[in-house]
C-alpha atoms as a PDB file:
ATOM      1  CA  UNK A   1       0.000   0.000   0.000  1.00  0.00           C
ATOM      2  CA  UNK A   2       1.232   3.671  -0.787  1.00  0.00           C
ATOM      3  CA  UNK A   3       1.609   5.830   2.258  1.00  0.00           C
ATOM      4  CA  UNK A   4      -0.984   8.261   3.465  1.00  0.00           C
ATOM      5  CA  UNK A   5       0.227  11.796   2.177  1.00  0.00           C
ATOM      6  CA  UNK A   6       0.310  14.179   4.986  1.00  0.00           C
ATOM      7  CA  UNK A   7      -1.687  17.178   3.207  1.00  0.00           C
ATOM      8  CA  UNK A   8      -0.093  20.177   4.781  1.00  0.00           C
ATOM      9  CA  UNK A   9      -2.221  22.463   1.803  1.00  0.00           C
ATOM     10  CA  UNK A  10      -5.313  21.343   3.702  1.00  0.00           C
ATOM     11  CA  UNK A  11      -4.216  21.298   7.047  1.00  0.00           C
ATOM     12  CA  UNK A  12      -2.998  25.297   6.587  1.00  0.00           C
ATOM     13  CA  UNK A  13      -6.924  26.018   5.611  1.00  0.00           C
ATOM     14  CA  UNK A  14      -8.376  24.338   8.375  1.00  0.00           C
ATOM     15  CA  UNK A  15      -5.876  26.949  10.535  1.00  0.00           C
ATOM     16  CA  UNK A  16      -6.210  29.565   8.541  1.00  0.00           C
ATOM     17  CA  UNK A  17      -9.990  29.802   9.793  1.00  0.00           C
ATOM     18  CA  UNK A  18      -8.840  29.910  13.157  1.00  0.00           C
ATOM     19  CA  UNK A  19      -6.415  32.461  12.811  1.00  0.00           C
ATOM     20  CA  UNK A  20      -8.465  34.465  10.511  1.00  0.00           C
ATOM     21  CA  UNK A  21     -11.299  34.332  13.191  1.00  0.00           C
ATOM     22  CA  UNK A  22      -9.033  35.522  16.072  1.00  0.00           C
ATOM     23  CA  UNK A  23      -7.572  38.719  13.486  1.00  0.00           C
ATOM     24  CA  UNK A  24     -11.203  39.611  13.069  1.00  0.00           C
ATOM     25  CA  UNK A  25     -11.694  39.747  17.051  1.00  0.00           C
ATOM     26  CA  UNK A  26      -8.945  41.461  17.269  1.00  0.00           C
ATOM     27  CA  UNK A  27      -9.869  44.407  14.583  1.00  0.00           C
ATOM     28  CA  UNK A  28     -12.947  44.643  16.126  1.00  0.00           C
ATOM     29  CA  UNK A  29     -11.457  46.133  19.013  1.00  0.00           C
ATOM     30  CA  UNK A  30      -9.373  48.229  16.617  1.00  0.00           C
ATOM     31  CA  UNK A  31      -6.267  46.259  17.102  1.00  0.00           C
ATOM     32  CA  UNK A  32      -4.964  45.154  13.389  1.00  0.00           C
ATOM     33  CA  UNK A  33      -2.245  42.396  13.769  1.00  0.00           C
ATOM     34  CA  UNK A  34       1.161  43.205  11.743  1.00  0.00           C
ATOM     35  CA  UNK A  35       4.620  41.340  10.649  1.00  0.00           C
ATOM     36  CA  UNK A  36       7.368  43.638   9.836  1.00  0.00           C
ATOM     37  CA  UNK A  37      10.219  41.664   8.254  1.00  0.00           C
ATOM     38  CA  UNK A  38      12.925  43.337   8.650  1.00  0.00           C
ATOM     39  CA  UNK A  39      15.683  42.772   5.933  1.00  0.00           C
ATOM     40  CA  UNK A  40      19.547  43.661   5.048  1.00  0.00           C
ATOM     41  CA  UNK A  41      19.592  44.447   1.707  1.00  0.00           C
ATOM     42  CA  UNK A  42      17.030  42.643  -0.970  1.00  0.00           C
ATOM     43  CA  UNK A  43      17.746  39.787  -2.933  1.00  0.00           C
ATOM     44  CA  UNK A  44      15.269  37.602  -4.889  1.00  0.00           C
ATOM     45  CA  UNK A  45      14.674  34.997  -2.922  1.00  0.00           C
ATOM     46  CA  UNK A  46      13.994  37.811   0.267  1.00  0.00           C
ATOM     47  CA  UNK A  47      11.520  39.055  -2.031  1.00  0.00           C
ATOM     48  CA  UNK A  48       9.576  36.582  -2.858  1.00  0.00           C
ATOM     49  CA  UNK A  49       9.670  34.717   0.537  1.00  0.00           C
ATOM     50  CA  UNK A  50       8.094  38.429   1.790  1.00  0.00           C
ATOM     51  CA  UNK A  51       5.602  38.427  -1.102  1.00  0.00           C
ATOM     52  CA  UNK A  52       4.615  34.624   0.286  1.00  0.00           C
ATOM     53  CA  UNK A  53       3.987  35.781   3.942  1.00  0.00           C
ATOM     54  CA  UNK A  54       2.124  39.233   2.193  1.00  0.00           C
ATOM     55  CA  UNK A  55      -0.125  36.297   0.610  1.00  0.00           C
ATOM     56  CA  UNK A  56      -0.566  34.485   3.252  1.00  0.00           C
ATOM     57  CA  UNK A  57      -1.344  37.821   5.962  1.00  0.00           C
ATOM     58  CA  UNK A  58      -4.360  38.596   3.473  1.00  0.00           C
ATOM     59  CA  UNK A  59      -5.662  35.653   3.959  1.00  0.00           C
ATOM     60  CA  UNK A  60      -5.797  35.660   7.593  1.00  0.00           C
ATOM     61  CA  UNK A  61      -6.208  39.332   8.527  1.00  0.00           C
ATOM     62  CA  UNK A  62      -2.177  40.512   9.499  1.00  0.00           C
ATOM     63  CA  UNK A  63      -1.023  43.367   7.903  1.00  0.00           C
ATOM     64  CA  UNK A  64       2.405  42.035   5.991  1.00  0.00           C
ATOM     65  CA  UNK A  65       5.370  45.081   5.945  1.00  0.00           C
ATOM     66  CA  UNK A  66       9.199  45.326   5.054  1.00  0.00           C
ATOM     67  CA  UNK A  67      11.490  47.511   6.847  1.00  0.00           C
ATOM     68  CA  UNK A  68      14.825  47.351   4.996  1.00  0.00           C
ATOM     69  CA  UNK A  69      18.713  48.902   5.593  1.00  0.00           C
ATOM     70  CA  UNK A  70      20.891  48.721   3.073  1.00  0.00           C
ATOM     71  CA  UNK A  71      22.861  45.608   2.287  1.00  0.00           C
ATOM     72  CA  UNK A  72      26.430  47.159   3.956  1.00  0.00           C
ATOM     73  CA  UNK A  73      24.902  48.041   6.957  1.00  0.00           C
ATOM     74  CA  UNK A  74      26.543  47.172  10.304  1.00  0.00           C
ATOM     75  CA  UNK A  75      25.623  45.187  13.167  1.00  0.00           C
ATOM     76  CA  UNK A  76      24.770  48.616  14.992  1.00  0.00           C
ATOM     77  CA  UNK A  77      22.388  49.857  12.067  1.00  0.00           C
ATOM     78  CA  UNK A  78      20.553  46.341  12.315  1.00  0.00           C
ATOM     79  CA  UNK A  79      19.806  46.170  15.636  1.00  0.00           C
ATOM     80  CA  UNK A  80      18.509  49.383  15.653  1.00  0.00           C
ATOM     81  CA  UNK A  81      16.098  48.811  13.505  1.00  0.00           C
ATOM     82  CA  UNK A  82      15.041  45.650  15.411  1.00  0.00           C
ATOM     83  CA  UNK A  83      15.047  47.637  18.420  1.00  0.00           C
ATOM     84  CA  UNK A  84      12.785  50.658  17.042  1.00  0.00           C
ATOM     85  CA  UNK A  85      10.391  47.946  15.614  1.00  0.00           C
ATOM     86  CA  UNK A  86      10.617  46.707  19.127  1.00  0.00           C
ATOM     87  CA  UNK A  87       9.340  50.230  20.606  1.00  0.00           C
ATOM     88  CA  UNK A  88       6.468  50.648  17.929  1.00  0.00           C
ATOM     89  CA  UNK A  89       3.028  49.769  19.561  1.00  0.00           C
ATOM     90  CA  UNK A  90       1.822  49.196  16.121  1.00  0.00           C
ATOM     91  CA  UNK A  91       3.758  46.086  15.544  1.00  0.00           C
ATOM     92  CA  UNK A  92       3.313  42.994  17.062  1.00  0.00           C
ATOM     93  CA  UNK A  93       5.568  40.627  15.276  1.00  0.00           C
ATOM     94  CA  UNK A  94       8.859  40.884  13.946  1.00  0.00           C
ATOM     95  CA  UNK A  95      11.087  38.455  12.147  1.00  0.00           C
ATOM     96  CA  UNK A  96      15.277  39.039  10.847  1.00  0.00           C
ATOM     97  CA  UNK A  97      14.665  37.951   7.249  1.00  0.00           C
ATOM     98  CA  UNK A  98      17.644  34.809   6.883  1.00  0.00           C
ATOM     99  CA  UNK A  99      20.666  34.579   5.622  1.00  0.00           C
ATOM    100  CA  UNK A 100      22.134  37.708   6.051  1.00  0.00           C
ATOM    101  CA  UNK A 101      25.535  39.351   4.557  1.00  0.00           C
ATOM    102  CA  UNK A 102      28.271  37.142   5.192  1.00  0.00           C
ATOM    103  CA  UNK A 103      29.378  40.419   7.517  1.00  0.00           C
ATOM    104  CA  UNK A 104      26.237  40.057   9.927  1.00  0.00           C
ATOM    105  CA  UNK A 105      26.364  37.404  12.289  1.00  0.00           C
ATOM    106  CA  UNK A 106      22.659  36.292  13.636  1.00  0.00           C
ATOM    107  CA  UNK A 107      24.328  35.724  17.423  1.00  0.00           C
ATOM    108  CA  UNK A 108      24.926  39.063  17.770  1.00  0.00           C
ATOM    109  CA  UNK A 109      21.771  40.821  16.075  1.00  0.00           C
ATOM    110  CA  UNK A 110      18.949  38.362  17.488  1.00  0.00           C
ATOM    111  CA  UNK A 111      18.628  39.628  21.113  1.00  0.00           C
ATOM    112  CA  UNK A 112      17.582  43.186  19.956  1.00  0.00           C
ATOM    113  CA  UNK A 113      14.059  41.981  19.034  1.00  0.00           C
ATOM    114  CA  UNK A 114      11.759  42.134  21.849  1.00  0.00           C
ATOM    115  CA  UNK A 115      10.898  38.338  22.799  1.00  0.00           C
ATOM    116  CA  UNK A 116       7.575  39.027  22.914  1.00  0.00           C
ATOM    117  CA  UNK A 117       7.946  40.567  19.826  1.00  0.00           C
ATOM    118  CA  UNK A 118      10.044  37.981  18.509  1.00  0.00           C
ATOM    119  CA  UNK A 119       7.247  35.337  16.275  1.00  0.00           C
ATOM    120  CA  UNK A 120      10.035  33.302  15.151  1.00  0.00           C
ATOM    121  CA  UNK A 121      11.863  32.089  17.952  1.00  0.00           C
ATOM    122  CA  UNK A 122      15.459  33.629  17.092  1.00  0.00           C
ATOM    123  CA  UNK A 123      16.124  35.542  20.131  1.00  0.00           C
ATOM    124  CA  UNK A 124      18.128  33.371  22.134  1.00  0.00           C
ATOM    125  CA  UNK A 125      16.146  34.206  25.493  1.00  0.00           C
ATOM    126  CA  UNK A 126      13.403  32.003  23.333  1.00  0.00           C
ATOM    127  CA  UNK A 127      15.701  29.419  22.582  1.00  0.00           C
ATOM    128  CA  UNK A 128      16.472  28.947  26.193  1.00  0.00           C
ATOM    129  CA  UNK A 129      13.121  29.054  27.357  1.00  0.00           C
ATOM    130  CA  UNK A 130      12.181  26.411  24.667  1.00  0.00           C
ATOM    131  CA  UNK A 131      15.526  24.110  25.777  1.00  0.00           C
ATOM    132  CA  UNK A 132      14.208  24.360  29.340  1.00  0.00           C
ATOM    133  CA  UNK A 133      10.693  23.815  28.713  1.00  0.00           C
ATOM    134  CA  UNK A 134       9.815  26.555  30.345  1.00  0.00           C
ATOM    135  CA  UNK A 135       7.096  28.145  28.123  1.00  0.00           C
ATOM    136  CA  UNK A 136       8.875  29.868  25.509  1.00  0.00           C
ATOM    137  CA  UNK A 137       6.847  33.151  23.609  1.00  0.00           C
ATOM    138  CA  UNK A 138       6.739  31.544  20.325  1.00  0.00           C
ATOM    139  CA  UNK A 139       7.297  27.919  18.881  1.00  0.00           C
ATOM    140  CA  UNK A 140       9.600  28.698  15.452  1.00  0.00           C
ATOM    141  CA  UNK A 141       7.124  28.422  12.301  1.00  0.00           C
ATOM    142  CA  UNK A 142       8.826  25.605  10.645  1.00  0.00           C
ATOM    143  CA  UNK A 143       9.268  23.304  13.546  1.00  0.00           C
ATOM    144  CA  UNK A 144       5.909  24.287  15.071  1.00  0.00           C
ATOM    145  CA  UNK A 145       4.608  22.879  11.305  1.00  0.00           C
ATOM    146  CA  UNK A 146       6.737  20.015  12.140  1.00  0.00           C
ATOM    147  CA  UNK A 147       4.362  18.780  15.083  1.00  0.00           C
ATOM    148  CA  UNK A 148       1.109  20.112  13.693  1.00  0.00           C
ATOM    149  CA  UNK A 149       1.265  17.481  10.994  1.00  0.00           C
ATOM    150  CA  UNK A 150       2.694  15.465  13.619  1.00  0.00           C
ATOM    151  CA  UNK A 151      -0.470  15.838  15.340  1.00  0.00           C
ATOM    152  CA  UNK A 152      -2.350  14.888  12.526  1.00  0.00           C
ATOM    153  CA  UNK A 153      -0.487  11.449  11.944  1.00  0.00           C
ATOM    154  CA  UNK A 154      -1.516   8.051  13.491  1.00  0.00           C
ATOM    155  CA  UNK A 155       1.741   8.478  15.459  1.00  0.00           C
ATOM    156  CA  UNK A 156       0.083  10.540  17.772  1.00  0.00           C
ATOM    157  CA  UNK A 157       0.740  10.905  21.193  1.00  0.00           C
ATOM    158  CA  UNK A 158       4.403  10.568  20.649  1.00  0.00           C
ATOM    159  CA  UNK A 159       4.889   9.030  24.036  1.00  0.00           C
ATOM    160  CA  UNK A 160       6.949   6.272  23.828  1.00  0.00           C
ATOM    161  CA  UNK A 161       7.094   6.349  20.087  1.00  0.00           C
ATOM    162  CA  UNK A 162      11.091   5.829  18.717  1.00  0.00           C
ATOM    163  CA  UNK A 163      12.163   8.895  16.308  1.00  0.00           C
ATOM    164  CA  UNK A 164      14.809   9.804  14.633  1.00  0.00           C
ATOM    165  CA  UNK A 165      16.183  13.433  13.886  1.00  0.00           C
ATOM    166  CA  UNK A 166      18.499  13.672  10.590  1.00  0.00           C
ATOM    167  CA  UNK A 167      19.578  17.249  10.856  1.00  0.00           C
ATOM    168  CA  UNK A 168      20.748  19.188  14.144  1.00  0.00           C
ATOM    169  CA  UNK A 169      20.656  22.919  12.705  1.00  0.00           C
ATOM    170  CA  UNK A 170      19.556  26.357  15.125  1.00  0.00           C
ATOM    171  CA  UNK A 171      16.548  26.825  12.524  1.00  0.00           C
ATOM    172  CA  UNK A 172      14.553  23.522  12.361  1.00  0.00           C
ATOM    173  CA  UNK A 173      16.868  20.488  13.824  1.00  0.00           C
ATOM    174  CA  UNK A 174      17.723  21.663  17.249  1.00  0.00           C
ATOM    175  CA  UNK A 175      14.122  23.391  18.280  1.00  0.00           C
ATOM    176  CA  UNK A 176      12.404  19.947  16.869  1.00  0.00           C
ATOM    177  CA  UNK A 177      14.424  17.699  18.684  1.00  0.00           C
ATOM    178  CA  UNK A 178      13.311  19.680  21.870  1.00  0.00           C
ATOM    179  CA  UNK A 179       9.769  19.657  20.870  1.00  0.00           C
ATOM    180  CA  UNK A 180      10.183  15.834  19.724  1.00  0.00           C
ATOM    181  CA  UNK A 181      11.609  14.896  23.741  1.00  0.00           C
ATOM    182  CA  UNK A 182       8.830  17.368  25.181  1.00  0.00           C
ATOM    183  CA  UNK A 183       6.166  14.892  23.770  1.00  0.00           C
ATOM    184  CA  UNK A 184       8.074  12.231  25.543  1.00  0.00           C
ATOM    185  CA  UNK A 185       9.237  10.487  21.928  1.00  0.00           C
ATOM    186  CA  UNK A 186      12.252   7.995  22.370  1.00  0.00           C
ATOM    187  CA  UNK A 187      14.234  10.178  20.089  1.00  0.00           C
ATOM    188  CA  UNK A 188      17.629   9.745  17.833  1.00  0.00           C
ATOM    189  CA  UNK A 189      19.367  12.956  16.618  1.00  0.00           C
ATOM    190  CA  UNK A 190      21.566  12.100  13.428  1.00  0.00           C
ATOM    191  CA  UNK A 191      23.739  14.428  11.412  1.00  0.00           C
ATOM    192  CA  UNK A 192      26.315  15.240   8.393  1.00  0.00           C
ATOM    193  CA  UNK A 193      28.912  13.797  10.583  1.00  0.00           C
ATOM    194  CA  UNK A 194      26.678  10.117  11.879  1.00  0.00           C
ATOM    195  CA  UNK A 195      28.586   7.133  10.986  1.00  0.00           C
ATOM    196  CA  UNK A 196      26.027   4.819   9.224  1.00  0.00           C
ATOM    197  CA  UNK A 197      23.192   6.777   9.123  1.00  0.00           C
ATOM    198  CA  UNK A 198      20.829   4.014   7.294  1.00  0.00           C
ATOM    199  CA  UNK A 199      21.157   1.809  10.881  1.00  0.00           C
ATOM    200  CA  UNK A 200      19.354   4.660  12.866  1.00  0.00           C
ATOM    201  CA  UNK A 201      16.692   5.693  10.132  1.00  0.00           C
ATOM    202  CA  UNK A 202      15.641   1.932  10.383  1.00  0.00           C
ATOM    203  CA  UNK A 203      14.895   2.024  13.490  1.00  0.00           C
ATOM    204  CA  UNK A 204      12.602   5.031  13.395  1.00  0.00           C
ATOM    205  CA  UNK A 205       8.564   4.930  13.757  1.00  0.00           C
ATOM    206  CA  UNK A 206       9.222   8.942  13.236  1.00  0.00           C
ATOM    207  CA  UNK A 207      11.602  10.093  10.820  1.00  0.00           C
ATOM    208  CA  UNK A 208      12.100  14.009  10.136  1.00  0.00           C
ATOM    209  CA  UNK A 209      14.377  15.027   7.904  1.00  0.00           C
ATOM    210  CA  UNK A 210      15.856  18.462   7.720  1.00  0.00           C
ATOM    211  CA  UNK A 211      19.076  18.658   6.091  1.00  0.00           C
ATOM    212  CA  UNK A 212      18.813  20.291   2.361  1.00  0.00           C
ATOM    213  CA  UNK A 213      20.971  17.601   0.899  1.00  0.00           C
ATOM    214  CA  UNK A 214      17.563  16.572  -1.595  1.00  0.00           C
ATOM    215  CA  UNK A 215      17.231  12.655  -2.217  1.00  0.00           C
ATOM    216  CA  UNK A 216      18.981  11.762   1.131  1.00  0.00           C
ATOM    217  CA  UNK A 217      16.834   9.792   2.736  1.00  0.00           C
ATOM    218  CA  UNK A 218      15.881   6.298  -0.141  1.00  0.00           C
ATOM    219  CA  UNK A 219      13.330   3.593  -0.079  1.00  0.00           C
ATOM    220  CA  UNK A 220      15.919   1.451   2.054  1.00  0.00           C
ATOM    221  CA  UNK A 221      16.774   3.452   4.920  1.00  0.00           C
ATOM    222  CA  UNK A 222      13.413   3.710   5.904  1.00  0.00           C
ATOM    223  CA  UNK A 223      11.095   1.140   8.529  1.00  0.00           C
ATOM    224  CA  UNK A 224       8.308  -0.106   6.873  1.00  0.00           C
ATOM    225  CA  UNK A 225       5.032   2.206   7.929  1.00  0.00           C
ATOM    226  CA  UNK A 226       7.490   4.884   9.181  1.00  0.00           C
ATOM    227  CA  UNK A 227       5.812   8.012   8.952  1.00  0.00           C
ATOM    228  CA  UNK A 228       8.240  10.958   7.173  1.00  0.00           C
ATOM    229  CA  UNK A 229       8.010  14.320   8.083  1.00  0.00           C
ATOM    230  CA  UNK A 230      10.489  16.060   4.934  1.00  0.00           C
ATOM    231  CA  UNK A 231      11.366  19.461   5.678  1.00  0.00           C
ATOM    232  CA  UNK A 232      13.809  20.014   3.078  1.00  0.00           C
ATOM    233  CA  UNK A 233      13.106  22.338   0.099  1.00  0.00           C
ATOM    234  CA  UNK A 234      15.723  22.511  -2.701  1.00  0.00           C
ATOM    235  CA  UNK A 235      15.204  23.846  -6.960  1.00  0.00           C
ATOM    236  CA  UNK A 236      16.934  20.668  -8.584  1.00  0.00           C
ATOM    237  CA  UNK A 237      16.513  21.240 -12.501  1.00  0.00           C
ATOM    238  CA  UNK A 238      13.636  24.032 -11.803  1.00  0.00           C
ATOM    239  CA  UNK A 239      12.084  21.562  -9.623  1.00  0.00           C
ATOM    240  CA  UNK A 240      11.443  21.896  -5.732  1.00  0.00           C
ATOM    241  CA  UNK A 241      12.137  18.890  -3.881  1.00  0.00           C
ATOM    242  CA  UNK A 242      12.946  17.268  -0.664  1.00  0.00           C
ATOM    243  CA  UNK A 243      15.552  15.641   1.342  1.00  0.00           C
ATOM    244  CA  UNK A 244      13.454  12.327   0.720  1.00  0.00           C
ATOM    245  CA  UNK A 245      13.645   9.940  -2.613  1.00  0.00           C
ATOM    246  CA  UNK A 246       9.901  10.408  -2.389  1.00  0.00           C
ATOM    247  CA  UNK A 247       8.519   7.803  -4.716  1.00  0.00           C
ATOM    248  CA  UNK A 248      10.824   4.839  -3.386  1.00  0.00           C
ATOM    249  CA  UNK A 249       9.960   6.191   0.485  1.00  0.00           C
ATOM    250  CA  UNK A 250       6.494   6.487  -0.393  1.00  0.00           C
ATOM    251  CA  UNK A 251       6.109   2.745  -1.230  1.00  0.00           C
ATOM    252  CA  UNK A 252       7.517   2.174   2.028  1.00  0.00           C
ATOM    253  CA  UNK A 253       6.521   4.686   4.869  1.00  0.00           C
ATOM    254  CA  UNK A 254       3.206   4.777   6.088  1.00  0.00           C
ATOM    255  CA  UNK A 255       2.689   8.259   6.077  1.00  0.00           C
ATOM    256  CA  UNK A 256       4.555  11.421   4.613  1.00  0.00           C
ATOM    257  CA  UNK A 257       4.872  14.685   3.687  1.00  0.00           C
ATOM    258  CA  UNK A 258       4.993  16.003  -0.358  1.00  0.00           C
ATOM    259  CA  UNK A 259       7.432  18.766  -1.387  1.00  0.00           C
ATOM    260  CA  UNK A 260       6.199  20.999  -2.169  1.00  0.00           C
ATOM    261  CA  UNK A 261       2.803  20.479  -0.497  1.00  0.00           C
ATOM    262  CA  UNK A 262       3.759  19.472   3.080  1.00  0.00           C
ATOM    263  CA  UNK A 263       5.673  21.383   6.031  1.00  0.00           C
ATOM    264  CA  UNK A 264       5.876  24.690   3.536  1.00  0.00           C
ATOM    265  CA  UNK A 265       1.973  25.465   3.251  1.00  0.00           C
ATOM    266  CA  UNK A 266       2.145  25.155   7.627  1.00  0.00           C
ATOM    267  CA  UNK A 267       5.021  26.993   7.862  1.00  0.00           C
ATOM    268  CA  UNK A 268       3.807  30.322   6.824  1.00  0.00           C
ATOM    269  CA  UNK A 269       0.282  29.722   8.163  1.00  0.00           C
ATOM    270  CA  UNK A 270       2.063  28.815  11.965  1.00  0.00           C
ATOM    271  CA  UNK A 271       4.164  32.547  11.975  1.00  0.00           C
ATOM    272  CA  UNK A 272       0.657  33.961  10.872  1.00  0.00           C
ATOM    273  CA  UNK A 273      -0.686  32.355  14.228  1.00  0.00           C
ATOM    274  CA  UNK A 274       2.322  33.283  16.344  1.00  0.00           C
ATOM    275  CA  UNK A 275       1.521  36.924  15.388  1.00  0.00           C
ATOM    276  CA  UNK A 276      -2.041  36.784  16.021  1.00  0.00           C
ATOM    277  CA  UNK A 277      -0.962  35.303  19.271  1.00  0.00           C
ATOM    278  CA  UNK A 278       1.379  38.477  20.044  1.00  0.00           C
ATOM    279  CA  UNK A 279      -0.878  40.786  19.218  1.00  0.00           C
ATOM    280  CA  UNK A 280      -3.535  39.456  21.559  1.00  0.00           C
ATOM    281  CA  UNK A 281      -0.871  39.047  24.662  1.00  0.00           C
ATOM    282  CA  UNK A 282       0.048  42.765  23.645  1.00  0.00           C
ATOM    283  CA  UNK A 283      -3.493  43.889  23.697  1.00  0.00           C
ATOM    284  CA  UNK A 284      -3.726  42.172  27.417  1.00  0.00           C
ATOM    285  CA  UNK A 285      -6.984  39.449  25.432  1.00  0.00           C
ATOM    286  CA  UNK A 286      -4.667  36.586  25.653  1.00  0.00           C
END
């Protein structure tokens, strides 16, 4: 039997209700929920990944805005922009469009946004509080997508259930892994550097793979029935696809996720409900 696709198209309309319901409450009290991405220097891709989260904040009631500096411009000139978006009443979410100029270094930028402020988990007082457990502001959009279709699987509760992380990066690996252990899941975290990499992904009820090497993960690394969360997004050819051989897992696993299709379509929807979220904590209804 093929495995059950993971739809993460219809599982972003089924939240984007919910989220478009709470906006609504929330501009009937005159409060209008807004992103400002805030970007050094503009390159394609930063344009069209803002254009995607524009798209996305019309559909669900959050005003979408860029607030750009210039590619050169220093650490200093960065975080104060961060740190005036920080002081404006009128925003309620802000997130350090990624990468930045080989000069800029994230570790020493993220702190100036506001963790309150901060709907994509990059300032390291959120990344603590999400290590410790200890109720961090905002769940990162792309892991939080992670366990939503996680949540939707037949694997759910995770308690007990043996996964397996390929991937151990700041953005998606680490903050999964955490999230992966909070739900009590028997967990495995792999990497570039694993020595036979095959044995563990055998051995995995869960397997979630985020490592942008596309075609990693094939038919026979895979436990039959696994469900296959595939983060990984790569053009190969003018095509997107994932980390996983998707045809030869897909005869395999029990469930998984498309590319395009599957963690992407969550992803943007999830920041859209960690704004929402801010602005009602901010306006003292949440």
């Amino acid at each position: 039997m093929p495995a059950t696709i993971l739809d993460g198209r219809t599982l972003a309309a089924e939240l984007r209700l919910e989220i478009a319901g709470r906006s609504a409450a929330l501009r009937a009290r005159g409060i209008a929920p807004r992103l400002v991405v805030a970007i050094a220097g503009e390159d394609a891709a930063s344009i069209a990944y803002v254009q995607s989260l524009s798209r996305e904040g019309d559909k669900v009631g959050v005003d979408v805005t860029v607030d750009a500096v210039d590619a050169t411009a220093g650490t200093t000139n960065v975080r104060a922009l961060l740190e005036r978006l920080g002081a404006d009443a009128a925003v309620h979410g802000i997130i350090l469009q990624q990468p930045l100029p080989r000069h800029l270094d994230i570790r020493r930028i993220a702190d100036a946004m506001p963790p309150d402020k901060d709907v994509d988990g990059a300032n390291p007082l959120n990344g603590g509080r999400l290590a410790f457990g200890s109720g961090t502001e905002f769940i990162p959009a792309t892991p939080a997508a992670v366990m939503l279709l996680l949540e939707r699987s037949s694997r759910w509760p995770l308690t007990g259930v043996r996964a397996c992380m390929v991937g151990r990066s700041n953005v998606v690996g680490l903050p999964v892994t955490l999230l992966l252990m909070r739900e009590n899941a028997t967990l495995t975290v792999t990497h570039g550097r694993t020595v036979d990499l095959r044995r563990h992904t055998l051995e995995a009820e869960v397997l979630v793979v985020a490592t942008g090497v596309p075609g990693l993960i094939r038919g026979d690394m895979v436990m039959p029935g696994a469900t296959v969360i595939d983060v990984g997004t790569t053009f190969v050819d003018g095509k997107l696809v994932g980390d996983v051989a998707y045809a030869e897992v897909a005869a395999v696993a029990g469930e998984i996720t498309p590319v395009p299709g599957g963690v992407g379509p969550v992803t943007n929807v999830a920041l859209m409900r960690n704004v929402v979220l801010a602005a009602e904590r901010l306006s003292g209804s949440a």
